[in-house]
N, C-alpha and C. Protein backbone atom coordinates (compact mmCIF):
# COMPACT_ATOMS: atom_id res chain seq x y z
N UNK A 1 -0.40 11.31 -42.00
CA UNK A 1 -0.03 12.22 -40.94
C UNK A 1 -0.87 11.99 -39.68
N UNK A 2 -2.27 11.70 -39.86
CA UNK A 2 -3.09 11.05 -38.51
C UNK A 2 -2.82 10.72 -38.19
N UNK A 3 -2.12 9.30 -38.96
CA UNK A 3 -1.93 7.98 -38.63
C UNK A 3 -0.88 7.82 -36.68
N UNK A 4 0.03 9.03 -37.86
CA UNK A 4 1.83 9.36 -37.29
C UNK A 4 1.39 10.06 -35.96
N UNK A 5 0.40 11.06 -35.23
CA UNK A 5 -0.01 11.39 -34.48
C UNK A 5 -0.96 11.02 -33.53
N UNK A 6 -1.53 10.02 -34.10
CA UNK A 6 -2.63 9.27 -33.28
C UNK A 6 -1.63 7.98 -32.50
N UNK A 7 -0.76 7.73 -33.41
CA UNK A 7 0.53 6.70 -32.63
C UNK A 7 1.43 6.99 -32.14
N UNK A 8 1.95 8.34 -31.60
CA UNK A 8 2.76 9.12 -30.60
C UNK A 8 1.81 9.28 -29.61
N UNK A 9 0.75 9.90 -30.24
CA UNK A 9 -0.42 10.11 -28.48
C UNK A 9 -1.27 8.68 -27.68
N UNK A 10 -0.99 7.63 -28.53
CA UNK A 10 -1.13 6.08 -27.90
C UNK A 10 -0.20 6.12 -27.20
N UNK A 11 1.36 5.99 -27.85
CA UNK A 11 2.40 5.81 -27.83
C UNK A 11 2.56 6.25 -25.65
N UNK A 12 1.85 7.94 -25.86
CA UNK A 12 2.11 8.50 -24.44
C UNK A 12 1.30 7.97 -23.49
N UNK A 13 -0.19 8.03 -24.15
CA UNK A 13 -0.99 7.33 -23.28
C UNK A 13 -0.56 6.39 -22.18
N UNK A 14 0.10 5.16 -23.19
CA UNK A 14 0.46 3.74 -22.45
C UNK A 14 1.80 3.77 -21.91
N UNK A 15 2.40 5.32 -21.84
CA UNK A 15 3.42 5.75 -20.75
C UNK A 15 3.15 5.79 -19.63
N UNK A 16 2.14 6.63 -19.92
CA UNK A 16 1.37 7.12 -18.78
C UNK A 16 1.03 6.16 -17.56
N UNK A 17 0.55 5.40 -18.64
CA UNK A 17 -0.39 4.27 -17.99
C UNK A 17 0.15 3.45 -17.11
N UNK A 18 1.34 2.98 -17.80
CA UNK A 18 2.62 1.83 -17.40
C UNK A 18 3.29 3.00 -16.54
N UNK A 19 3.27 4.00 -15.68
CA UNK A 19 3.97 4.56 -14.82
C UNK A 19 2.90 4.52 -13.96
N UNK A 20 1.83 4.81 -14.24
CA UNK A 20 1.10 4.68 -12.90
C UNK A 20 0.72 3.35 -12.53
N UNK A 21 0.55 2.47 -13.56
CA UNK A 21 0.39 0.71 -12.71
C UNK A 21 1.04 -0.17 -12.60
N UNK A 22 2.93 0.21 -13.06
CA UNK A 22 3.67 -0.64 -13.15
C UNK A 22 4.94 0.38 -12.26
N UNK A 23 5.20 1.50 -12.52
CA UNK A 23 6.53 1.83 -12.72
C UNK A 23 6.34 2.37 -10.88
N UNK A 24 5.52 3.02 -10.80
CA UNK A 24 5.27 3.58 -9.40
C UNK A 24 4.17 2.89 -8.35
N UNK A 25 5.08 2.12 -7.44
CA UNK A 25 5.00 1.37 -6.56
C UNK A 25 3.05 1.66 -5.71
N UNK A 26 2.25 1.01 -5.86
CA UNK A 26 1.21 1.53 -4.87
C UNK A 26 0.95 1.55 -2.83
N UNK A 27 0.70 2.58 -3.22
CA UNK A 27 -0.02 3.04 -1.51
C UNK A 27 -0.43 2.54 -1.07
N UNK A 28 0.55 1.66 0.45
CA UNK A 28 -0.52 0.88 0.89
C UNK A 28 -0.89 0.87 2.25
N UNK A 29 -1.81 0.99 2.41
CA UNK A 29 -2.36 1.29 3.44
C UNK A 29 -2.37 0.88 4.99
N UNK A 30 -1.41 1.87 6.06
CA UNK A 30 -1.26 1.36 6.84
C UNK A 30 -2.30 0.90 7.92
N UNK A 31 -3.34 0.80 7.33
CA UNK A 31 -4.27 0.08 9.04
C UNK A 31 -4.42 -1.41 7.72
N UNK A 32 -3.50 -2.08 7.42
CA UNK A 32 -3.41 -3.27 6.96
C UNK A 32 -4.81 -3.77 6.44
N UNK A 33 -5.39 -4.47 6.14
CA UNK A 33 -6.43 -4.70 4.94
C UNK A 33 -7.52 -4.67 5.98
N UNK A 34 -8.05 -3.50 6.42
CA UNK A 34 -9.60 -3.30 7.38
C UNK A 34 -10.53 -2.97 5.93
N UNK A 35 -11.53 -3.68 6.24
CA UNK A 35 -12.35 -3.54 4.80
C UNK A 35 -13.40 -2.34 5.38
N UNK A 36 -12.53 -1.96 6.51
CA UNK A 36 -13.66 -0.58 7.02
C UNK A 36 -12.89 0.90 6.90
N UNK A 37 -11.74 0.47 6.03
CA UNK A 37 -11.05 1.86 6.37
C UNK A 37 -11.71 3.15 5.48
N UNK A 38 -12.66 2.93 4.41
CA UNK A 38 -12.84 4.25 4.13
C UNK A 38 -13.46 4.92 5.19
N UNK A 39 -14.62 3.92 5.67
CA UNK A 39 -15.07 4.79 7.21
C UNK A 39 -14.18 5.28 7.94
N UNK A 40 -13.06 4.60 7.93
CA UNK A 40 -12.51 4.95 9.51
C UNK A 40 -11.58 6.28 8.83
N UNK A 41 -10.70 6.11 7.41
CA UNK A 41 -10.66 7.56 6.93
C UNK A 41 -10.64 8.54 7.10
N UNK A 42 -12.39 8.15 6.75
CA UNK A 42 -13.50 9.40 7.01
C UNK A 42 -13.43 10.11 8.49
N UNK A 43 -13.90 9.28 9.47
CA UNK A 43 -13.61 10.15 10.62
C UNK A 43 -12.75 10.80 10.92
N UNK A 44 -11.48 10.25 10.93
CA UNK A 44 -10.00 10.84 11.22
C UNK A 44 -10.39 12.23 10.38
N UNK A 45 -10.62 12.44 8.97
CA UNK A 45 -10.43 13.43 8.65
C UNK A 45 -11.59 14.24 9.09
N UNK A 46 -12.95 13.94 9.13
CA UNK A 46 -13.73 15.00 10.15
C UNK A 46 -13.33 15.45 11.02
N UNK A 47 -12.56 14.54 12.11
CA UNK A 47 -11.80 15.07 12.98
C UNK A 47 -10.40 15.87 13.20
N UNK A 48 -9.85 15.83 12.09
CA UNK A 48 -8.76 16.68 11.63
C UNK A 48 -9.23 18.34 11.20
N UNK A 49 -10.67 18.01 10.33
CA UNK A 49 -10.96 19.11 9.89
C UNK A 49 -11.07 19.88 11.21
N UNK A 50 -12.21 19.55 12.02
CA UNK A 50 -12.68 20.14 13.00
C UNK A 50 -11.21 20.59 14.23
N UNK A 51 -10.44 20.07 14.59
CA UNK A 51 -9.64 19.73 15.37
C UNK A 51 -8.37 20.55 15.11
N UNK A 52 -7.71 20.79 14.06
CA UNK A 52 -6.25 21.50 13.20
C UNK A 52 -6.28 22.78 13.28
N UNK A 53 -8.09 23.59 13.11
CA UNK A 53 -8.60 24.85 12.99
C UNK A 53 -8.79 24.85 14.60
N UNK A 54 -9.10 24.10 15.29
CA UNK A 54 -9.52 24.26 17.05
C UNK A 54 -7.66 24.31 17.67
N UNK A 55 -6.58 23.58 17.28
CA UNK A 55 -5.64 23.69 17.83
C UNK A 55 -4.87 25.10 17.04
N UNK A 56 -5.30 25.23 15.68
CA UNK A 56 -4.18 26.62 15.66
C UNK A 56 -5.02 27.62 15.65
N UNK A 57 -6.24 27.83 16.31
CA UNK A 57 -6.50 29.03 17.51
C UNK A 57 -6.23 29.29 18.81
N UNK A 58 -5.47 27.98 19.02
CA UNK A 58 -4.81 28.37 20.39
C UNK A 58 -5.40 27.23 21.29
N UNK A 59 -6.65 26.53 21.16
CA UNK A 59 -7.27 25.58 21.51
C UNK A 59 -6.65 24.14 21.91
N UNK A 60 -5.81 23.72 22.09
CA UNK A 60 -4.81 22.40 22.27
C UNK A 60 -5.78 21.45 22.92
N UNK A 61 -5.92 21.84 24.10
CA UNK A 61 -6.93 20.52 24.79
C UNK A 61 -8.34 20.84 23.79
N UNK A 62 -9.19 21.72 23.46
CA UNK A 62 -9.91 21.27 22.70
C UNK A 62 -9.57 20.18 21.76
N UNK A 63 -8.51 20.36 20.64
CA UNK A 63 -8.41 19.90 19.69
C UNK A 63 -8.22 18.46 20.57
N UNK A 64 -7.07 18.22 21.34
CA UNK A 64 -6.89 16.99 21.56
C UNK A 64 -8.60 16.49 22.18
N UNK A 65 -9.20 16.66 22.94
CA UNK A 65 -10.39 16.27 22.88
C UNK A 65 -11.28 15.57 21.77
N UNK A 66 -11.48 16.54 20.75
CA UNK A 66 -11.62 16.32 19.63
C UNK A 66 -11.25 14.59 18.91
N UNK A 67 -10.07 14.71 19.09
CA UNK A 67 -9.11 13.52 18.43
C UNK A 67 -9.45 12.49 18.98
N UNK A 68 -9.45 12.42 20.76
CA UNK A 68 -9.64 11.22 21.78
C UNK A 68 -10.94 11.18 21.07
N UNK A 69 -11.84 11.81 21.12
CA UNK A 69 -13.43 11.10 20.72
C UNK A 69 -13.76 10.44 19.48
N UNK A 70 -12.72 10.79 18.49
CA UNK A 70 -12.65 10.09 17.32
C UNK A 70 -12.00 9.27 17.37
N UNK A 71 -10.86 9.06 18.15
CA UNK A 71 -10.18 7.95 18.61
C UNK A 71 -11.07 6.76 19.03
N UNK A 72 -11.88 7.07 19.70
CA UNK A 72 -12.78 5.84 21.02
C UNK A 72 -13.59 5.69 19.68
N UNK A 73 -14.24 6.64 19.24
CA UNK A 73 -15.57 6.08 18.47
C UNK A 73 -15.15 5.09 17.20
N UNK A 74 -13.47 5.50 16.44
CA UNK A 74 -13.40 4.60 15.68
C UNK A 74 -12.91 3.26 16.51
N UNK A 75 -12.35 3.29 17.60
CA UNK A 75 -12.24 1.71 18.12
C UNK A 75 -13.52 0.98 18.70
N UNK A 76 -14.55 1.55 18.90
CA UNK A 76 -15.89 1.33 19.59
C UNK A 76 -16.46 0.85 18.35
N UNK A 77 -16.10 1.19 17.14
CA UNK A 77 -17.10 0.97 15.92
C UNK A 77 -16.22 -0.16 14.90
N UNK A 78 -15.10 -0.07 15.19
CA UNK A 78 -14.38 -1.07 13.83
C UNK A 78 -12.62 -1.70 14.40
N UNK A 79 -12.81 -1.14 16.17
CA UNK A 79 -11.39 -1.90 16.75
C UNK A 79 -11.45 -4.08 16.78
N UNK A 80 -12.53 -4.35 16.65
CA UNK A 80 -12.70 -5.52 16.45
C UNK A 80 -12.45 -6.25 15.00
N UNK A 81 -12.65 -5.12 14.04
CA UNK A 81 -12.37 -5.70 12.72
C UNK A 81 -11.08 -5.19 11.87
N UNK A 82 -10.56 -4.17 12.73
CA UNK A 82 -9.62 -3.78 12.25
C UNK A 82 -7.94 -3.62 13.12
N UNK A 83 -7.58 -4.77 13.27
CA UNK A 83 -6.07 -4.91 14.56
C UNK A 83 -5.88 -4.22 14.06
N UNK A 84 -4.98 -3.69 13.23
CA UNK A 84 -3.70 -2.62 13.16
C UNK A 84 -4.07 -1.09 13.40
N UNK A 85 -5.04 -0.91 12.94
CA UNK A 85 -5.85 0.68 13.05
C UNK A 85 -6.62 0.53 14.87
N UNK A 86 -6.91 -0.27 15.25
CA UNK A 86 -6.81 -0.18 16.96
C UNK A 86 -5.94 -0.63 17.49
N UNK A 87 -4.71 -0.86 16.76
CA UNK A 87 -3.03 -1.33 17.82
C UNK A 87 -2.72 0.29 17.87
N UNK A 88 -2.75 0.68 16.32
CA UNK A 88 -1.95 2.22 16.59
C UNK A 88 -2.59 3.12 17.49
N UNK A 89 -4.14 2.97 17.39
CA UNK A 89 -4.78 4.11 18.61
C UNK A 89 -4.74 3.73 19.60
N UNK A 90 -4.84 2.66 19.71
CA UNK A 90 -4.53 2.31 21.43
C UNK A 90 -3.46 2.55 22.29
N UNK A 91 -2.44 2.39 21.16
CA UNK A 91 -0.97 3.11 21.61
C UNK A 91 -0.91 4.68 21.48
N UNK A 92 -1.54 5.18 20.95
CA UNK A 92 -1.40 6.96 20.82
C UNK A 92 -2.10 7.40 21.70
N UNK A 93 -3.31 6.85 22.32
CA UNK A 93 -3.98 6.60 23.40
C UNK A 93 -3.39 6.50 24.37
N UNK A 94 -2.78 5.47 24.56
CA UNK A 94 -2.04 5.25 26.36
C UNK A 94 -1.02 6.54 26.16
N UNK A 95 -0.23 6.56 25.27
CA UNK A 95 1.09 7.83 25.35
C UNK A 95 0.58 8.73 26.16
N UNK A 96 -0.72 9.48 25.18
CA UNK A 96 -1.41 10.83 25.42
C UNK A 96 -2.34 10.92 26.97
N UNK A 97 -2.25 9.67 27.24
CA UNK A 97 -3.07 9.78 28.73
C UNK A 97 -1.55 9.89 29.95
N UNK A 98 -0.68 9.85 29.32
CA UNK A 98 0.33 10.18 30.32
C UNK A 98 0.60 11.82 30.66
N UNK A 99 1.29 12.01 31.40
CA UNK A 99 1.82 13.67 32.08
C UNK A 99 2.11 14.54 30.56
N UNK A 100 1.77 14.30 29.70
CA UNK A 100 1.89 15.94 29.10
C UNK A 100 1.18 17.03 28.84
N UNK A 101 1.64 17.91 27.94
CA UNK A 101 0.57 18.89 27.76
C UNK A 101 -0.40 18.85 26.62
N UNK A 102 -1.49 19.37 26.45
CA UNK A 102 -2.31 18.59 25.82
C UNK A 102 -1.82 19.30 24.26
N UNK A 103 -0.44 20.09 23.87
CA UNK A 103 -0.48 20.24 22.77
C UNK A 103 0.55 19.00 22.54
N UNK A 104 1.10 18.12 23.16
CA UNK A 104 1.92 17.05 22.90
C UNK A 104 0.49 15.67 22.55
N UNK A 105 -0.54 16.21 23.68
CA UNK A 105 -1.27 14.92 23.53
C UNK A 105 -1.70 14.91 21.93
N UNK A 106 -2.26 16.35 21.49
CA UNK A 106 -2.96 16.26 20.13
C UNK A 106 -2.31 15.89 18.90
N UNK A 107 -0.71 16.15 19.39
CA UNK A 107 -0.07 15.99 18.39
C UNK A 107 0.57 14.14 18.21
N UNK A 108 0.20 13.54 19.51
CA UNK A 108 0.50 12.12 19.53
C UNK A 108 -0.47 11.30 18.97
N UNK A 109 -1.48 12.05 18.77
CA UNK A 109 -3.33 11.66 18.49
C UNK A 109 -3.19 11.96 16.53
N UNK A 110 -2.59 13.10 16.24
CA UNK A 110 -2.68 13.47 15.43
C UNK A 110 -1.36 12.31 14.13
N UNK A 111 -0.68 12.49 14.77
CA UNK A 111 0.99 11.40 14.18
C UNK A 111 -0.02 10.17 14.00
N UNK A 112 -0.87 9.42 15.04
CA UNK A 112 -1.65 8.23 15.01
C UNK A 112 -2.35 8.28 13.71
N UNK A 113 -3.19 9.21 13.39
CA UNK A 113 -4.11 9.73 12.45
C UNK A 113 -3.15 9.17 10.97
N UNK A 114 -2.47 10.38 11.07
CA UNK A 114 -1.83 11.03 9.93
C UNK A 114 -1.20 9.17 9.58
N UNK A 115 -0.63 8.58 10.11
CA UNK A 115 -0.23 7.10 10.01
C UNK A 115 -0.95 6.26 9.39
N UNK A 116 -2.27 5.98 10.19
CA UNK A 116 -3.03 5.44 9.89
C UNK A 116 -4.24 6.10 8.47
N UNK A 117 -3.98 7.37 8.03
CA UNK A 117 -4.32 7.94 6.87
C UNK A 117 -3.06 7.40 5.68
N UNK A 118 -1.62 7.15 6.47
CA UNK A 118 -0.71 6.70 5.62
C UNK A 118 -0.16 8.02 4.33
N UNK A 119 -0.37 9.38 5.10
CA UNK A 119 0.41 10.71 4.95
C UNK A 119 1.74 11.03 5.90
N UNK A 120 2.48 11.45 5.53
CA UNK A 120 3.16 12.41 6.32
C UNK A 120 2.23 13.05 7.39
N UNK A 121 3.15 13.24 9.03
CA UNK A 121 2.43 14.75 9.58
C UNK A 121 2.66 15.70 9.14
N UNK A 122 1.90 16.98 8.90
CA UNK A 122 2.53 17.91 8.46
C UNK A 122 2.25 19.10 9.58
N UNK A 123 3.48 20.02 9.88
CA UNK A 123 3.41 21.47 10.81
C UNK A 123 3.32 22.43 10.21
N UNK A 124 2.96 23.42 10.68
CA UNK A 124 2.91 24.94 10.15
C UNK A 124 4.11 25.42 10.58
């Protein structure tokens, strides 16, 4: 009877297993192979943290502020080693320096992010 139960719960195990490393496709990461992206990650989401809570108090140009400085500092720190993660900010960059309002800018800053985190944006 062990036997019969210890070889159904293998049995699931290596279901399991074979769905997560075979059956379901992996995540891949859109700032293309930067061997700096956990850093760069990282900032985006410091800056999300700080920035999401500054724009839904009403704060818009704060928040977009926020974003531009994490913007510059990750291209100042890893736009040389990483093309695709400074093609996309550089482009969310020029957009947001054009005529809008700065809750369009944060949210052009933010789409960049959320991309280059390789999530959905998500709204309230």
């Amino acid at each position: 009877m062990k036997a019969g139960i210890f070889a159904v719960f293998t049995a699931l195990v290596m279901c399991c297993l074979l769905c997560v490393f075979v059956v379901l496709p992996a995540k891949e990461s859109n700032a293309g192979k930067c061997r700096h992206i956990v850093e760069i990650n990282t900032l985006i989401s410091e800056a999300i943290s700080i920035g999401a809570p500054t724009y839904n108090q009403g704060n818009h140009a704060g928040c977009y502020t926020i974003y531009e400085g994490a913007s510059y500092k990750i291209l100042y720190l890893y736009g040389d080693h990483c093309k695709e993660t400074k093609q996309v900010l550089q482009e969310a960059l020029e957009k947001a320096s054009q005529d809008f309002t700065y809750t369009e800018k944060a949210w052009t800053l933010r789409r960049a992010f959320d991309f280059i985190l390789g999530v959905p944006t998500q709204t309230k």
